[in-house]
N, C-alpha and C. Protein backbone atom coordinates (compact mmCIF):
# COMPACT_ATOMS: atom_id res chain seq x y z
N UNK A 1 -87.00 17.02 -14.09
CA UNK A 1 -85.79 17.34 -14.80
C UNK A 1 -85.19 16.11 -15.48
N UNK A 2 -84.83 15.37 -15.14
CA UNK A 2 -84.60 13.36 -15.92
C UNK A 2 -85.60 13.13 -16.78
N UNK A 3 -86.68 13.44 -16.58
CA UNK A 3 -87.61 13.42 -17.77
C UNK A 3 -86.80 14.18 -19.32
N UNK A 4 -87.08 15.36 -19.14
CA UNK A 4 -86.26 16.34 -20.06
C UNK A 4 -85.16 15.70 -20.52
N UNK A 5 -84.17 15.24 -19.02
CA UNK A 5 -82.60 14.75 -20.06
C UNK A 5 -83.23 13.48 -20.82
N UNK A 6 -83.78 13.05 -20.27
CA UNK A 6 -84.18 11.24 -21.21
C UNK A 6 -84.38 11.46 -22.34
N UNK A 7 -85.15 12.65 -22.49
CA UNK A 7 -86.10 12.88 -23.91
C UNK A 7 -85.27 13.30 -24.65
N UNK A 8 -84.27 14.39 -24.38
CA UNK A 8 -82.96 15.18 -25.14
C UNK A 8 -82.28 13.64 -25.61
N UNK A 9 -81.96 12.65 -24.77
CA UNK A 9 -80.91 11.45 -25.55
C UNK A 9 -82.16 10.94 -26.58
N UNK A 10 -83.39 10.66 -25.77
CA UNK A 10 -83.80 10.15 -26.92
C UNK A 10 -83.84 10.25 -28.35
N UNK A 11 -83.95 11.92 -28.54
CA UNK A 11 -84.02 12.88 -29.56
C UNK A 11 -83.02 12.51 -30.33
N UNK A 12 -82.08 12.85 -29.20
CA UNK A 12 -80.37 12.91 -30.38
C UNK A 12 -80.18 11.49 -31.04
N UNK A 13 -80.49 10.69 -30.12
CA UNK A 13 -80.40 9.18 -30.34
C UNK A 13 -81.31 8.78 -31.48
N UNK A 14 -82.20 9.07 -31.35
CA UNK A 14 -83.00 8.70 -33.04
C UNK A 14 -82.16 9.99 -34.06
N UNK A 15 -82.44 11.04 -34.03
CA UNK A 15 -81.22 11.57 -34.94
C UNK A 15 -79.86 10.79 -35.94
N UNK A 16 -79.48 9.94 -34.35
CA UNK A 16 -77.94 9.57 -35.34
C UNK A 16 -78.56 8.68 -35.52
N UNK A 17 -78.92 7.65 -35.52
CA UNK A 17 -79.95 6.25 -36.01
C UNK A 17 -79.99 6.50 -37.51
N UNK A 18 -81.17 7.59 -37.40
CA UNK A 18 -81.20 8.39 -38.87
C UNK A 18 -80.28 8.97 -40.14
N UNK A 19 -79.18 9.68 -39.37
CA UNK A 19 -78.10 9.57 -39.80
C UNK A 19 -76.91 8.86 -40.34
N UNK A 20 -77.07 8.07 -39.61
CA UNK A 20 -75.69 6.89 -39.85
C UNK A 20 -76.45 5.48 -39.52
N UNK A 21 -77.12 5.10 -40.66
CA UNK A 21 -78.06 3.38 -40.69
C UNK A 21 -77.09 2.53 -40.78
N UNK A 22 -75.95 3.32 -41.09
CA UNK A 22 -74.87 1.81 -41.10
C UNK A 22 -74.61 1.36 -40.06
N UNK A 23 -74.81 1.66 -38.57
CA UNK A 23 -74.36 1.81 -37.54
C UNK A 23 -75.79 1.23 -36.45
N UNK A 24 -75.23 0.10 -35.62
CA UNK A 24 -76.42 0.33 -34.69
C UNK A 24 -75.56 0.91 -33.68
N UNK A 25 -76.83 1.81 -32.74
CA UNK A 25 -76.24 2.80 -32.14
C UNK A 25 -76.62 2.65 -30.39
N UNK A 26 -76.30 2.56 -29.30
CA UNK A 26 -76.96 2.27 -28.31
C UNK A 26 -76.06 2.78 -27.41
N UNK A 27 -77.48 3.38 -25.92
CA UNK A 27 -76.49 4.05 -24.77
C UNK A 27 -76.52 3.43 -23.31
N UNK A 28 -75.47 2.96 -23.30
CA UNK A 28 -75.33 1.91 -22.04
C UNK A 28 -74.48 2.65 -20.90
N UNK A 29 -74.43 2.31 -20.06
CA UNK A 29 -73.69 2.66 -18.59
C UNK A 29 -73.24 3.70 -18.74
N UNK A 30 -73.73 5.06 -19.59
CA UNK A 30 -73.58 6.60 -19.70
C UNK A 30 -72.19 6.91 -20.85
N UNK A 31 -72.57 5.46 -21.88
CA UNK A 31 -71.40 5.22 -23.15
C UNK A 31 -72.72 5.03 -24.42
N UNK A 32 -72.27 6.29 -25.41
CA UNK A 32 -72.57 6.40 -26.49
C UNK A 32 -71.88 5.48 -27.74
N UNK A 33 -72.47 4.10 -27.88
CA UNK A 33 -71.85 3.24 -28.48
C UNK A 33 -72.36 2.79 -29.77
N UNK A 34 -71.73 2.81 -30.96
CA UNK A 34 -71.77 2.37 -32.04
C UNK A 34 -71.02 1.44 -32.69
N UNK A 35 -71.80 0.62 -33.25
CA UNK A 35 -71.19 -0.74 -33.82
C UNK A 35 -72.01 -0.80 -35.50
N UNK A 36 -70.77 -1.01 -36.51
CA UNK A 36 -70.74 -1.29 -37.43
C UNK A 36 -71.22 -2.09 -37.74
N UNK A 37 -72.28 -2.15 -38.84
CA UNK A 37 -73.57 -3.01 -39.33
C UNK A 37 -72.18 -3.41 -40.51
N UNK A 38 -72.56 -5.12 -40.76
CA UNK A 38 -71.75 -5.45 -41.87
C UNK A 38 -70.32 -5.77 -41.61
N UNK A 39 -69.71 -6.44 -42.63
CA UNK A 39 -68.35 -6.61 -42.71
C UNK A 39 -67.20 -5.56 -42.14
N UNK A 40 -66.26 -5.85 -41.67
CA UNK A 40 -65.03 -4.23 -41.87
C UNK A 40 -64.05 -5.58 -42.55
N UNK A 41 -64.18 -5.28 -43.99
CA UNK A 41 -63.08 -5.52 -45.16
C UNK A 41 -61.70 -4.81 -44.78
N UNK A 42 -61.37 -5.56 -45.64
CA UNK A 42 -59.64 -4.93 -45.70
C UNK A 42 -59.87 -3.70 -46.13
N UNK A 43 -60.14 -3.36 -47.26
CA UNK A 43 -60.07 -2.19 -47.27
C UNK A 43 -60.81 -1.06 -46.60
N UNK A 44 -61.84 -1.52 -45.43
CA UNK A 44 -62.28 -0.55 -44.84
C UNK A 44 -61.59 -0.50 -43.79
N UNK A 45 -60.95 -1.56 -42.90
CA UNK A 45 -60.02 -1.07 -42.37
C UNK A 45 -58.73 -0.49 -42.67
N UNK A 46 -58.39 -0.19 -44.00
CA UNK A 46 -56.80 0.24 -44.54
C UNK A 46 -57.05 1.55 -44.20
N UNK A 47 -58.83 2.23 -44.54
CA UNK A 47 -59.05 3.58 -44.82
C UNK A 47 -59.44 4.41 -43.10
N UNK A 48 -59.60 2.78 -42.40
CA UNK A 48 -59.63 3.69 -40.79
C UNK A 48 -60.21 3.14 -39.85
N UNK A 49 -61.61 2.75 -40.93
CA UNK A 49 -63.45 1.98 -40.18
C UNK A 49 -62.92 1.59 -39.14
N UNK A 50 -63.42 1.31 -38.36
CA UNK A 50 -63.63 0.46 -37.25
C UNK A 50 -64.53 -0.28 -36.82
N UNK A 51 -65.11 -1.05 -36.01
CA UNK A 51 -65.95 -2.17 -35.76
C UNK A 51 -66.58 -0.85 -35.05
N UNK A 52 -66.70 -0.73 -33.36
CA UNK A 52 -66.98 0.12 -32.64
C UNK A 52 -66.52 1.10 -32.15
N UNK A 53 -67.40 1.99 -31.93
CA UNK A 53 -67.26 3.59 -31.62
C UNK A 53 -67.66 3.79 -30.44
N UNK A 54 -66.97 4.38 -29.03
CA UNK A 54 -67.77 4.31 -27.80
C UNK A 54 -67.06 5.68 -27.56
N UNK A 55 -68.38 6.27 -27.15
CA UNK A 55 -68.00 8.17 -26.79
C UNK A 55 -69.02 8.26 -25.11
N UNK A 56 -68.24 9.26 -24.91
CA UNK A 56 -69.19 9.85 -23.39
C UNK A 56 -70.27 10.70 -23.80
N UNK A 57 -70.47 11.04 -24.65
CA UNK A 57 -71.34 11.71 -25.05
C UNK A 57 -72.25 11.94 -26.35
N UNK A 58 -73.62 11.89 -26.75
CA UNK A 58 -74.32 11.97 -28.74
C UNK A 58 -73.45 12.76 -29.21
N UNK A 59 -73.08 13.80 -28.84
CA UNK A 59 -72.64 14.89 -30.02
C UNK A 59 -71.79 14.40 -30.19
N UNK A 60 -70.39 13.84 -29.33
CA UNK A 60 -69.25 13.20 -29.61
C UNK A 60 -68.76 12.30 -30.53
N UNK A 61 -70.36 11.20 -30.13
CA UNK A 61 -70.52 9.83 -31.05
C UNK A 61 -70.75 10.43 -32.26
N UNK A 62 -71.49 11.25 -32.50
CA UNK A 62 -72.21 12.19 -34.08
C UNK A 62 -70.86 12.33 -34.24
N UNK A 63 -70.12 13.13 -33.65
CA UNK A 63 -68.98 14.00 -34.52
C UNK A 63 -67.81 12.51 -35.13
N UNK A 64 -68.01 11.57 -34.03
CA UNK A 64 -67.06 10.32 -34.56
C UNK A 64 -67.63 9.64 -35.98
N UNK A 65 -68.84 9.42 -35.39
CA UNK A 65 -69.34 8.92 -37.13
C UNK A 65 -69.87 9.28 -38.11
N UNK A 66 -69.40 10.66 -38.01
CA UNK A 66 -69.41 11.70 -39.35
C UNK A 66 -68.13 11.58 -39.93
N UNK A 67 -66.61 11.28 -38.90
CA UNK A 67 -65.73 10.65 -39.23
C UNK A 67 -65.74 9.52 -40.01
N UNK A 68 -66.18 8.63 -39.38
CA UNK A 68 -66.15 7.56 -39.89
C UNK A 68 -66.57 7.17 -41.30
N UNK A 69 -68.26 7.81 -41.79
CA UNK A 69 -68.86 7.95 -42.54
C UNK A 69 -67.99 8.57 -43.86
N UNK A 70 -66.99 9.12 -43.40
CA UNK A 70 -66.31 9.82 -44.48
C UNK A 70 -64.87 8.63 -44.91
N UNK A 71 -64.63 8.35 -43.85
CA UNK A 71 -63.49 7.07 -44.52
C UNK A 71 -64.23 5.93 -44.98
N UNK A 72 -65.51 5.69 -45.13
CA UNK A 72 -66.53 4.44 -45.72
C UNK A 72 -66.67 5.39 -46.98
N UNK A 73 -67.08 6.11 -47.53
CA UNK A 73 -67.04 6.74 -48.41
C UNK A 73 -65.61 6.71 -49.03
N UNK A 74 -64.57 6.98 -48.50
CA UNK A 74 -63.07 7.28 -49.65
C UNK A 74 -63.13 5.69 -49.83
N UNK A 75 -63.61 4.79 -49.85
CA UNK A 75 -63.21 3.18 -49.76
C UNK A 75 -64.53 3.37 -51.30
N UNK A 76 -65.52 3.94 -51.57
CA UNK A 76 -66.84 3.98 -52.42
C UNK A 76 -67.93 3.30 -51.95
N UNK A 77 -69.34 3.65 -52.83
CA UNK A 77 -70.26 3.48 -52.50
C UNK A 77 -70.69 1.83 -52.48
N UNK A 78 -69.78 0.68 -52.46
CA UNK A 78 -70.20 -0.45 -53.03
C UNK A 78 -69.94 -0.68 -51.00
N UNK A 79 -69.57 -0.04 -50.18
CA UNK A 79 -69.03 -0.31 -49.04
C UNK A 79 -70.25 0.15 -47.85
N UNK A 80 -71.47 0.31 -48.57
CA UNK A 80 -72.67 0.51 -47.69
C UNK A 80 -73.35 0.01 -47.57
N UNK A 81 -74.06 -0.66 -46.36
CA UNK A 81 -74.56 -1.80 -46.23
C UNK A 81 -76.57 -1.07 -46.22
């Protein structure tokens, strides 16, 4: 059965990798953590960004940096690393 859950994070975990390259993404002490590849400018912090993202859970972290992904975007495309 730990086999199975390992493989499910693994899964999801390359998923958001895939998803959000701006982001390295890693799961430590049962914390879904993401850290911002690149600068956080003024203006990406005016619009929200943050450095790091730490969730209890992938789907959580997904749903945060689908957030996020969207205030790097209202800032434009010159803000992707």
């Amino acid at each position: 059965m730990a086999e199975v859950v390992e493989n499910q994070r693994d899964r999801l975990l390359h998923a958001l990798e895939m998803t959000y390259p701006g982001w390295n993404i890693t799961v430590e002490d049962g914390w879904w953590i993401a850290e911002l590849c690149g600068p956080l400018t003024p203006q990406l912090s005016k619009a929200g960004v943050v450095l790091y993202v730490r969730r209890t859970d992938g789907v959580a972290l997904g749903a945060a940096l689908s957030q996020q992904a969207a205030r790097r975007h209202s800032v434009g495309p010159c803000t992707f690393v």
